[in-house]
Protein backbone atom coordinates (compact mmCIF):
# COMPACT_ATOMS: atom_id res chain seq x y z
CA UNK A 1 53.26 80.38 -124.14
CA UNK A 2 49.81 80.43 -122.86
CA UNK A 3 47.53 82.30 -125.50
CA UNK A 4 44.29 83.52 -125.25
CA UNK A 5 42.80 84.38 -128.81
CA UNK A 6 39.52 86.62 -127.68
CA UNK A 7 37.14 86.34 -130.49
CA UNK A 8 37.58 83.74 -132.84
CA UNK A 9 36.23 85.19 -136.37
CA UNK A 10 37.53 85.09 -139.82
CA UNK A 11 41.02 86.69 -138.84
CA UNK A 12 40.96 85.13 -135.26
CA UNK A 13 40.44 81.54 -136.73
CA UNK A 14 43.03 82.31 -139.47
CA UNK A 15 45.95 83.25 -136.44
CA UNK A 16 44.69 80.23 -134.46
CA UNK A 17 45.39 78.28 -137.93
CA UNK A 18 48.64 79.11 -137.99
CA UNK A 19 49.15 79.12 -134.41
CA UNK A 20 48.23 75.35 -134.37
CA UNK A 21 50.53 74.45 -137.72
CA UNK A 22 53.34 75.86 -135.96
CA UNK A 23 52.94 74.64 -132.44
CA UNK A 24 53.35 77.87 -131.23
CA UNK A 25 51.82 78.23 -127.87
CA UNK A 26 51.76 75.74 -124.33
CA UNK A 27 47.45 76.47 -124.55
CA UNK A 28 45.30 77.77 -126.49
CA UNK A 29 42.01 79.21 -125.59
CA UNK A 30 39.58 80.62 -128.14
CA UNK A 31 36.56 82.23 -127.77
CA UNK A 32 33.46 83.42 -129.32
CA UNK A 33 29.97 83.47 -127.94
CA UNK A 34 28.17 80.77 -130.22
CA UNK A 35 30.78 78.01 -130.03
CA UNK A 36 29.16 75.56 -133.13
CA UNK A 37 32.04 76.83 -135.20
CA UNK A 38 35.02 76.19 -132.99
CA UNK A 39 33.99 73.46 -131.43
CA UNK A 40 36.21 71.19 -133.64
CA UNK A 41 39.23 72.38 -132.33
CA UNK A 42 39.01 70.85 -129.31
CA UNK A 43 40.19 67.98 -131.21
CA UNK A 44 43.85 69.50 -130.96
CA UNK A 45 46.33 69.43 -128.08
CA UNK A 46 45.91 71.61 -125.10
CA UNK A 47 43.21 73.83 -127.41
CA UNK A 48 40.21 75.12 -125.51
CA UNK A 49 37.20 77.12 -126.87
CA UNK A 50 35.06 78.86 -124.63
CA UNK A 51 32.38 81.73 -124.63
CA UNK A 52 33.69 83.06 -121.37
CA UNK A 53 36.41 85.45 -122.36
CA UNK A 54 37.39 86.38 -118.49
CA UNK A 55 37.98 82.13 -117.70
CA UNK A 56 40.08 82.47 -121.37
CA UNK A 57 42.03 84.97 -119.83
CA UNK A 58 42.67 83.41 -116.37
CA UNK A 59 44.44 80.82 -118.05
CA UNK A 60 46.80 82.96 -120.38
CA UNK A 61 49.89 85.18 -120.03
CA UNK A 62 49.45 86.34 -123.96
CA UNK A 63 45.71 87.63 -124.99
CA UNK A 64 45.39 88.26 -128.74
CA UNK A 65 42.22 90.77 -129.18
CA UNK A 66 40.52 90.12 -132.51
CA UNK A 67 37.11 91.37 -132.25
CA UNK A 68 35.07 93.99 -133.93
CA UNK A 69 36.06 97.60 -133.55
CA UNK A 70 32.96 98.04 -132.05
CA UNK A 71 33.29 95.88 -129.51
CA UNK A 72 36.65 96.39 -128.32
CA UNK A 73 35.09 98.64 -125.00
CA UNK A 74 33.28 96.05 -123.79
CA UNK A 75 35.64 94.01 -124.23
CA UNK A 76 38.22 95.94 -122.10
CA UNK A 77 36.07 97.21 -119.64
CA UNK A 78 35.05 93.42 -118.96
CA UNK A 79 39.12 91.93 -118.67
CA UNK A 80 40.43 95.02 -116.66
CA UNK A 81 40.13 93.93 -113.47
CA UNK A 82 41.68 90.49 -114.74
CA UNK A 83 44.92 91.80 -116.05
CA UNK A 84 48.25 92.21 -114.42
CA UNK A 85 51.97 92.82 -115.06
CA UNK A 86 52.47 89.27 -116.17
CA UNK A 87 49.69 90.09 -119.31
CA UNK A 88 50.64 90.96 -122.93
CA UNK A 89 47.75 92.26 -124.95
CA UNK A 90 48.15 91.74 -128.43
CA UNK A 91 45.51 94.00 -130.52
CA UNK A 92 44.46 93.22 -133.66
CA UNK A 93 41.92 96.05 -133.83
CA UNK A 94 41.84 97.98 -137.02
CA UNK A 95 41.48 101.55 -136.53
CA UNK A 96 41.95 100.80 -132.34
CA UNK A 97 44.97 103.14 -131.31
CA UNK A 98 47.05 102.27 -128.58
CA UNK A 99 45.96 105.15 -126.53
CA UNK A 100 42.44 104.20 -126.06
CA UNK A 101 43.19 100.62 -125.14
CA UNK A 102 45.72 102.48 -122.39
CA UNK A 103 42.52 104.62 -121.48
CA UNK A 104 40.70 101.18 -120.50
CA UNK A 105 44.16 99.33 -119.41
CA UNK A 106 46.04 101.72 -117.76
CA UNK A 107 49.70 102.33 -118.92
CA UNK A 108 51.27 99.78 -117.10
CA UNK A 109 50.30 96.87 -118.99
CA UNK A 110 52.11 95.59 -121.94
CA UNK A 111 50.47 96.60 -125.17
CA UNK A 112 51.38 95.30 -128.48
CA UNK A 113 49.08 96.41 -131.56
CA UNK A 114 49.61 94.55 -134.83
CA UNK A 115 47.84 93.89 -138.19
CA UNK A 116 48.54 90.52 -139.52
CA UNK A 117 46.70 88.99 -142.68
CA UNK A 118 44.95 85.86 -143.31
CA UNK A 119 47.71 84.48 -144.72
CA UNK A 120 48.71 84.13 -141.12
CA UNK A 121 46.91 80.81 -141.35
CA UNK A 122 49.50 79.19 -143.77
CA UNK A 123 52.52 80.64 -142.04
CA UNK A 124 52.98 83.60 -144.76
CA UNK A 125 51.56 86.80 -143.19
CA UNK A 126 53.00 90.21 -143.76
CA UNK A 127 52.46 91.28 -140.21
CA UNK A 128 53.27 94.97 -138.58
CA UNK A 129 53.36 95.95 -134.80
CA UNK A 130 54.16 98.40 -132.77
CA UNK A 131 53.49 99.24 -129.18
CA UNK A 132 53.46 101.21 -126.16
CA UNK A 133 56.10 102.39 -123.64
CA UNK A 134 55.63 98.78 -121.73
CA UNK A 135 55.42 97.08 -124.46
CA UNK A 136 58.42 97.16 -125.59
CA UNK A 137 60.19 95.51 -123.51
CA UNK A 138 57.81 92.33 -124.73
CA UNK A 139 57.59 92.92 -128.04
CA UNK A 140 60.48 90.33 -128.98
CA UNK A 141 57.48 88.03 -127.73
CA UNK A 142 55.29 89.45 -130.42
CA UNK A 143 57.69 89.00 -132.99
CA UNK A 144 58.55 85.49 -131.81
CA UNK A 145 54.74 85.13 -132.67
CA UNK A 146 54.01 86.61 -136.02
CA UNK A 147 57.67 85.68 -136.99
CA UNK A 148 56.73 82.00 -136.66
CA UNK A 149 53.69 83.02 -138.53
CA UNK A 150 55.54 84.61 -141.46
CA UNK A 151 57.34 87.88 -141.80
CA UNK A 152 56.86 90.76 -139.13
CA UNK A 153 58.04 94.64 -139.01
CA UNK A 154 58.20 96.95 -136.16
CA UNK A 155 56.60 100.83 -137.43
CA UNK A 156 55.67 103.16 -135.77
CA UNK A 157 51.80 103.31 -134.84
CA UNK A 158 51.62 106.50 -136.92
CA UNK A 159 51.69 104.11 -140.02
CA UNK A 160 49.65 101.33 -138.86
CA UNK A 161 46.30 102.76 -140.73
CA UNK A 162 48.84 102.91 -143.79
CA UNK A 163 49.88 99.42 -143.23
CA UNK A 164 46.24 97.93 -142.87
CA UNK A 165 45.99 99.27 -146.35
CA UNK A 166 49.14 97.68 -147.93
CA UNK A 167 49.13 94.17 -145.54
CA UNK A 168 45.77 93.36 -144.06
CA UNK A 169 43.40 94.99 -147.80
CA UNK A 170 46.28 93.74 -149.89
CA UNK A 171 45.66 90.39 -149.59
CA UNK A 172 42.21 91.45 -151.47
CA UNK A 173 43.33 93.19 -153.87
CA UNK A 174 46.47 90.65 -154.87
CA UNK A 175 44.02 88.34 -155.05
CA UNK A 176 41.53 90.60 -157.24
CA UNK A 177 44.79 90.89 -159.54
CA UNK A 178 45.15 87.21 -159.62
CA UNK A 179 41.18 86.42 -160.54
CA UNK A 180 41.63 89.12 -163.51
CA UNK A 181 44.77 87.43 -164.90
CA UNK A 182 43.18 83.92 -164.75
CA UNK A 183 40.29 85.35 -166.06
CA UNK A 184 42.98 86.57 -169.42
CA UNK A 185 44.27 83.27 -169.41
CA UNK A 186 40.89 82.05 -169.76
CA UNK A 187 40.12 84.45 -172.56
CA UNK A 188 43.27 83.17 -174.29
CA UNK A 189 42.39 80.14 -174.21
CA UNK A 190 43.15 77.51 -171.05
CA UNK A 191 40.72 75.94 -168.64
CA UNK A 192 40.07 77.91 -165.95
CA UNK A 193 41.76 75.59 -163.45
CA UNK A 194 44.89 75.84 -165.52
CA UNK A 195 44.86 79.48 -165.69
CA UNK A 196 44.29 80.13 -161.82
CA UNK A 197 47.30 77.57 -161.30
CA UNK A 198 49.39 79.57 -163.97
CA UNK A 199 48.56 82.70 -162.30
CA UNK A 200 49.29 81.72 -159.08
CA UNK A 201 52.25 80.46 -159.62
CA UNK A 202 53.61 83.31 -161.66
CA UNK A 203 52.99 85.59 -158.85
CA UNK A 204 54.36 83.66 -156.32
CA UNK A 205 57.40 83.69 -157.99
CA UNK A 206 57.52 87.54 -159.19
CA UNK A 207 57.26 87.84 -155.28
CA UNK A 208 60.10 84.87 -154.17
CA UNK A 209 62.52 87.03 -157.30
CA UNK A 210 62.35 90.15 -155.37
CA UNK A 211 62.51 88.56 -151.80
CA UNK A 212 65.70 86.41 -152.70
CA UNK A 213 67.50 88.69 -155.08
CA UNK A 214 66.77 91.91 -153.34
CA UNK A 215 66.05 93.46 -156.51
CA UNK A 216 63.61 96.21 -157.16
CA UNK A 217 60.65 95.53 -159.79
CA UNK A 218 61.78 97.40 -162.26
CA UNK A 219 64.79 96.21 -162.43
CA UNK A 220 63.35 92.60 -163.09
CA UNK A 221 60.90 94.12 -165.55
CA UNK A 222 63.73 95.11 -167.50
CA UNK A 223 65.32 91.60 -167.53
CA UNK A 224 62.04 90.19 -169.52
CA UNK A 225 60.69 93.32 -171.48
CA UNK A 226 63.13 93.51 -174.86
CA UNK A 227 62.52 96.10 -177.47
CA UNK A 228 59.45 95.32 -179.21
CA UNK A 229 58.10 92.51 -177.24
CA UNK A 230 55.27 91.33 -176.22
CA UNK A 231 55.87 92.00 -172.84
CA UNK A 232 56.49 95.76 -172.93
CA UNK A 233 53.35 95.88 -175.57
CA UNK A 234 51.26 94.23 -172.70
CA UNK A 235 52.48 96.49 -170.13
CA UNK A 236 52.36 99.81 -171.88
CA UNK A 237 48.82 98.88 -172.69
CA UNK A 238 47.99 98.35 -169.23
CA UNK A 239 49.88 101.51 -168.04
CA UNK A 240 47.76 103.38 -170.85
CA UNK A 241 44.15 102.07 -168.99
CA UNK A 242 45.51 103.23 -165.65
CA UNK A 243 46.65 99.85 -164.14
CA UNK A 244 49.21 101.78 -161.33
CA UNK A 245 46.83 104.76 -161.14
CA UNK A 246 43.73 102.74 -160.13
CA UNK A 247 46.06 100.56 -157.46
CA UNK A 248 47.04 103.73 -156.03
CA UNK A 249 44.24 105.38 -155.99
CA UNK A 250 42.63 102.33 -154.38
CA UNK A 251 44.86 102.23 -151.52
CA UNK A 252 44.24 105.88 -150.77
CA UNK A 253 40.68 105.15 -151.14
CA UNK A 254 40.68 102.41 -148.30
CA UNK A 255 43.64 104.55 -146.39
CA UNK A 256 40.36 107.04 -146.29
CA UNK A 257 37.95 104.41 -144.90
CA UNK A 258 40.30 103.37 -142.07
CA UNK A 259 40.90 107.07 -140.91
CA UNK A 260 37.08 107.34 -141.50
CA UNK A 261 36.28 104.54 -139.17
CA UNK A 262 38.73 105.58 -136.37
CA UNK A 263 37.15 108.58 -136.28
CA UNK A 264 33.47 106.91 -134.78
């Protein structure tokens, strides 16, 4: 596959991470208009950085859009004339609805959209996509990608705001949860390196449980919380200062930013 990656930030250099560990493209171009940052990756195979996003394009079939919501337009209005029915565009936009890339585009190119997070760049991204009448005949390209890249969904775009919230802000706010339970550890008494390790192993494998058992959470809680315990103390005390009422009203709170910002 010959992948363009247009604008090689913090979530463009994490997909061209993971892109690279997995060996998952023919070339790769990336670009971004000061180049100091990515010029090191011209170190690996049949990778090419650039600040010209049209030559980027001219060389791929696959273009992965990670810029700015802001400058997504430009961006468009700038490859049009470039793009044909041999072009996938992959957006990673947030707030960017399939619609108004079609209004730049037109309808006959293939349009994937998709919201990966940075833990694309060790293979372990919880990544959603959906995509337009075209697209779908190409999307088992898209999942070939993200796939290889960790675990992908097809939703329908309806959700995709929804599922920035849960995927792309999650990542934050797991690891908020895992700073505050290494900071516990701390207060109970290990080194702070100790803790973090404790803590992020323990919630890697509360995750692994549920993925490989197929269990639900509750049901696992119920394996380790016996009458009296400390366990069920902890969590009751937890439930008491509003641990599942503050996550939830989190997520609404940044499901309200993302509607916010696709409104401008």
């Amino acid at each position: 596959m010959k992948i363009a990656l247009i604008g090689t930030g913090n979530l463009g250099l994490s997909i061209a991470k993971g892109l690279v560990i997995n060996n998952t493209y023919t070339t790769l171009s990336l670009t971004k208009r000061n180049l100091d940052s990515i010029k090191s990756w011209t170190q690996y195979k049949n990778v090419f950085v650039t600040s010209d996003n049209k030559e980027a394009v001219k060389n791929a079939d696959i273009l992965i859009l990670a810029v700015q919501p802001s400058q997504l337009d430009s961006v468009l209005t700038e490859l049009k004339p470039l793009l044909g029915a041999r072009h996938i565009l992959i957006s990673t936009v947030t707030g960017y609805p399939i619609s108004r890339i079609e209004a730049f585009v037109g309808e006959k190119i293939s349009i994937v959209r998709s919201m990966p997070n940075t833990a694309i760049s060790v293979r372990k991204s919880m990544t959603c996509l959906c995509s337009n009448a075209q697209g779908k005949k190409t999307l088992t390209v898209a999942e070939a990608i993200f796939n290889g890249l960790g675990t992908c969904l097809i939703i329908d775009e309806k959700l995709m705001q929804a599922a920035t919230v849960l995927c792309a802000s999650g990542i934050a706010f797991w690891m908020r949860l895992i700073r505050a339970t290494t900071q516990g550890g701390v207060q109970l008494g290990f080194d702070a390196d100790v803790a973090l390790k404790m803590s992020m192993q323990t919630a890697m494998g509360a995750a692994s449980l549920l993925i490989e058992s197929g269990t639900h959470p509750e049901e696992e809680i119920d394996r380790v919380t016996t009458p009296r315990s400390c366990t069920i103390t902890g969590l009751n005390e937890m439930e008491h200062q509003g641990l599942s009422s503050s996550l939830i009203r989190g997520l609404n709170a940044s499901f309200n930013k993302i509607k916010e910002i696709a409104q401008h």
